[in-house]
Protein backbone atom coordinates (compact mmCIF):
# COMPACT_ATOMS: atom_id res chain seq x y z
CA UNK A 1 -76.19 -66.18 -2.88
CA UNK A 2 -74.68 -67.24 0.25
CA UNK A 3 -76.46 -69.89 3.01
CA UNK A 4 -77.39 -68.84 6.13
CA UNK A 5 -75.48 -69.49 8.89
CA UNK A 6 -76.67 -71.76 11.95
CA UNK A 7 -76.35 -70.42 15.01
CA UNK A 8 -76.94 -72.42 18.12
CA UNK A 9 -77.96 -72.21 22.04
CA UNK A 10 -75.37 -73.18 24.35
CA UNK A 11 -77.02 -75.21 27.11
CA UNK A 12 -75.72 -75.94 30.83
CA UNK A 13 -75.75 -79.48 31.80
CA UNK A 14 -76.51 -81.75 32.44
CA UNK A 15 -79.56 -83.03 29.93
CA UNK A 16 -81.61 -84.66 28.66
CA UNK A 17 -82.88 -84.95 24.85
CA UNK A 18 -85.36 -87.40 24.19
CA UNK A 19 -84.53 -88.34 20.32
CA UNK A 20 -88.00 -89.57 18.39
CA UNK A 21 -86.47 -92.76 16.11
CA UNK A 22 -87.80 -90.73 12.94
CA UNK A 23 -85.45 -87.59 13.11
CA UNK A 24 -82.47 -87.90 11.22
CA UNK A 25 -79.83 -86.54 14.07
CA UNK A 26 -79.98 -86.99 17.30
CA UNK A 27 -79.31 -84.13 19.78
CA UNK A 28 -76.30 -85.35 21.94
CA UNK A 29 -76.65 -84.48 25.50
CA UNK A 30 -75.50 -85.99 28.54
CA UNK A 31 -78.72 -88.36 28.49
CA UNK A 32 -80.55 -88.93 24.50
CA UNK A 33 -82.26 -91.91 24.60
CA UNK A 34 -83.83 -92.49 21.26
CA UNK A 35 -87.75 -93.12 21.54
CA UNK A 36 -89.74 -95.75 19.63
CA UNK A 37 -92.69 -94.70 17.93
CA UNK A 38 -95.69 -96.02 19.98
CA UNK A 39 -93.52 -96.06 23.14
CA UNK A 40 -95.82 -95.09 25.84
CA UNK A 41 -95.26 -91.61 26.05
CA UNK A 42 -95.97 -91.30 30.67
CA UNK A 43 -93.37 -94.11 30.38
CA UNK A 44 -90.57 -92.15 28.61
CA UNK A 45 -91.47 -89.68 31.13
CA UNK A 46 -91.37 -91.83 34.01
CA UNK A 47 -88.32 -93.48 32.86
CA UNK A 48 -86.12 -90.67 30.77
CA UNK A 49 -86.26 -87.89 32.64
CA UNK A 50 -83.84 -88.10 35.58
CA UNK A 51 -83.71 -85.77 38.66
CA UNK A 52 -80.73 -83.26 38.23
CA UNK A 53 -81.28 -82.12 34.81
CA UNK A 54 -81.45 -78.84 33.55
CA UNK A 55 -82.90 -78.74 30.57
CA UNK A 56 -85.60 -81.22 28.46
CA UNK A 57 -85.79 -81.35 25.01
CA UNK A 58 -87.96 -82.67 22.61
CA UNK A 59 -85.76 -83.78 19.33
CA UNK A 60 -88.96 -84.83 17.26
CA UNK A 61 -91.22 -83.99 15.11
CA UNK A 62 -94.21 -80.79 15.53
CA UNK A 63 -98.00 -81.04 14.14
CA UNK A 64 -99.80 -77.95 14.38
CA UNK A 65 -103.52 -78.41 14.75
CA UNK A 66 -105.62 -79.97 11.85
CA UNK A 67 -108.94 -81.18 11.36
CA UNK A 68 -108.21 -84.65 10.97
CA UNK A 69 -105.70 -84.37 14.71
CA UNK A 70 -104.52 -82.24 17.61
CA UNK A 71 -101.35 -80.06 17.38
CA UNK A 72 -98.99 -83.09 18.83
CA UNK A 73 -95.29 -83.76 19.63
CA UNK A 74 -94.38 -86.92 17.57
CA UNK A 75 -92.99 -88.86 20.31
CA UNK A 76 -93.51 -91.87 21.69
CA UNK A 77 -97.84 -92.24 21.85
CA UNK A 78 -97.52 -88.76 20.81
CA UNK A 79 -98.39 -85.24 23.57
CA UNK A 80 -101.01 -83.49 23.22
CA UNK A 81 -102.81 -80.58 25.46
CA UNK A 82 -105.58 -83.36 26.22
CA UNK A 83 -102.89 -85.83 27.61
CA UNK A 84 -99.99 -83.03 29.08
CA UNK A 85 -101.04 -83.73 32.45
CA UNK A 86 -98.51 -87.28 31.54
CA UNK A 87 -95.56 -84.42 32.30
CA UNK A 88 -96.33 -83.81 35.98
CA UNK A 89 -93.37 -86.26 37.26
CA UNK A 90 -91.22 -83.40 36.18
CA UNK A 91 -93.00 -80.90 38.44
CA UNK A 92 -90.84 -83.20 41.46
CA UNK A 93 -87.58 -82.69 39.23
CA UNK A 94 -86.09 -78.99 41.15
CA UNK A 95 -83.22 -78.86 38.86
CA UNK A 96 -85.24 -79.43 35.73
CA UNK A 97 -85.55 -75.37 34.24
CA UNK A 98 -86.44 -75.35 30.64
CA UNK A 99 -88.12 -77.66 28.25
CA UNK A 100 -87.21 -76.97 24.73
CA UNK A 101 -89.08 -78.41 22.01
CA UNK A 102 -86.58 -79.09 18.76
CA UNK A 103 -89.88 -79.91 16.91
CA UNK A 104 -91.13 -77.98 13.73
CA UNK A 105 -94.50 -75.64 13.44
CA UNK A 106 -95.56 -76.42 17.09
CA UNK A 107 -96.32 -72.80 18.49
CA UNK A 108 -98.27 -71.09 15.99
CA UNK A 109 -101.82 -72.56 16.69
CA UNK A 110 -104.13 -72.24 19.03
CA UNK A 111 -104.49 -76.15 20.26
CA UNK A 112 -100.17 -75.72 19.85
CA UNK A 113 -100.68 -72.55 22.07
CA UNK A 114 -102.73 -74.46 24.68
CA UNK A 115 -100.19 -77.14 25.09
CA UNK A 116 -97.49 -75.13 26.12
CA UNK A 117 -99.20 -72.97 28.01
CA UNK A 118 -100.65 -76.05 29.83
CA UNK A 119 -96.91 -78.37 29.70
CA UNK A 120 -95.33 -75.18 31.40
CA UNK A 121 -97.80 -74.76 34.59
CA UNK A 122 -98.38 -78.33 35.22
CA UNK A 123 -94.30 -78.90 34.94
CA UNK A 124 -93.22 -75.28 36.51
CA UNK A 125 -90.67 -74.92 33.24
CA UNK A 126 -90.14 -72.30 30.76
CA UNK A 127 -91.19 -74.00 26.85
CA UNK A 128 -89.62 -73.15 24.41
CA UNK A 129 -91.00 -73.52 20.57
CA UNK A 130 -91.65 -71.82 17.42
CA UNK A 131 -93.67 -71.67 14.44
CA UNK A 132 -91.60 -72.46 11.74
CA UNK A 133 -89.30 -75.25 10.32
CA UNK A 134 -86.44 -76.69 12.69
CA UNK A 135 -83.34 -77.72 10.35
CA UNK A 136 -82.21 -81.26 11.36
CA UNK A 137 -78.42 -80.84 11.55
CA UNK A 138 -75.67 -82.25 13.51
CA UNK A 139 -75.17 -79.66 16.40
CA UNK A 140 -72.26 -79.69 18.62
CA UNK A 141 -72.94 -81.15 22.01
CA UNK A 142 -74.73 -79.70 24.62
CA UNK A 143 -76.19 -77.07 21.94
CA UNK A 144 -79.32 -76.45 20.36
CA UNK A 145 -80.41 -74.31 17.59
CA UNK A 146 -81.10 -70.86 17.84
CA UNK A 147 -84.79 -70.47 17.28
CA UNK A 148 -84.61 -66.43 16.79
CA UNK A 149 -85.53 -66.54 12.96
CA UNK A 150 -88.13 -69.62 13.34
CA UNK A 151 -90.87 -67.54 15.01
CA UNK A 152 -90.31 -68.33 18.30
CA UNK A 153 -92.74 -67.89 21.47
CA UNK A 154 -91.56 -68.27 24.99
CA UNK A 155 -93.53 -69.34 28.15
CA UNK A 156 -92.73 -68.58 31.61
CA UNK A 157 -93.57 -71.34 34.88
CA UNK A 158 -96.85 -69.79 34.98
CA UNK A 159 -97.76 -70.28 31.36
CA UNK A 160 -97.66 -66.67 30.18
CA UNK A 161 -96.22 -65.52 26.91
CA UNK A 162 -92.97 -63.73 27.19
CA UNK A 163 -90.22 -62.06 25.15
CA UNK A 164 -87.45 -63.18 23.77
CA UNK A 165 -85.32 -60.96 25.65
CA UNK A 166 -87.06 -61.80 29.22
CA UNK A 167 -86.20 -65.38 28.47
CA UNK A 168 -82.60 -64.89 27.51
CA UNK A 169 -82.15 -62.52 30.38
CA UNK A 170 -83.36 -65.36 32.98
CA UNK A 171 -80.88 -68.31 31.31
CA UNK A 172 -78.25 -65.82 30.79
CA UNK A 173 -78.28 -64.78 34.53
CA UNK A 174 -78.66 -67.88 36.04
CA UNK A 175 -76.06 -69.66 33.53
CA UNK A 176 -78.35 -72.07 31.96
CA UNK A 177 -78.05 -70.97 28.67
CA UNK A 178 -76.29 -68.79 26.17
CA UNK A 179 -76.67 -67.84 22.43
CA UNK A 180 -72.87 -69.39 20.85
């Protein structure tokens, strides 16, 4: 029985990739700070996100909703769709296009839902995420992986579901992104 081959998104920079300190490797873009657990999270924002980027990712780790806590992105102070309004700075950022989250099981619930439906109007981005497992793996640079067989789900600016093959067609034609 043979593994499964990795395949990866190529992605136009410049970057950013905001690296939680837990994850084993580090997505290397033209900016990847690593982020300290407990790091105020509107701070990293604030601070990490520079104007003239194309693309944000989230290299952390994904919670979908449980009783005991809110489908979350394991970063910094942790986002949630009760804090997402902490993204608006990069509503000012007109390069900034996509946010991609590299974080495991954070589109398949409903509270998971509501945050990226609510992180892509309040930021005017397309999110990126799936339901399943993301393997941690030393990608190339500039490249993410392909989320195709992870479940993914899609979100346009306005916070509506879309295909897979709407998405691709709008970072294909504009050059911000390309399956490699």
């Amino acid at each position: 029985m043979g593994k499964s081959k990795i395949r990866w998104i190529g992605l136009q920079g410049p970057s950013v990739a905001l690296n939680a300190d837990n994850v084993q490797y580090k997505i290397k873009v033209k900016y990847s700070p690593v982020i300290k657990a407990g790091a105020p999270s509107d701070q990293m924002i604030k601070n990490e996100v520079p104007q003239g980027v194309n693309h944000l990712i989230f290299n952390c780790h994904g919670f979908e909703d449980k009783s005991t806590y809110p489908a979350h992105l394991a970063i910094g102070t942790t986002i949630t769709k009760d804090n997402v309004q902490l993204m608006e700075p990069i509503y000012s950022n007109s390069t900034l296009r996509v946010i991609w989250f590299s974080a495991c099981n954070i589109g398949g619930s409903a509270g998971a839902q509501e945050l990226c439906e609510r992180m892509a109007r309040i930021t005017g981005c397309y999110i990126v995420t799936q339901m399943l497992s993301v393997p941690d793996v030393n990608l190339p640079i500039d490249c993410l992986v392909d989320n195709a067989g992870l479940m993914p789900s899609y979100y346009n600016p306005k916070g509506k579901k879309i295909s897979r093959k709407e998405f691709f067609t709008y970072g294909i034609d504009n050059t911000l992104f390309w399956p490699v």
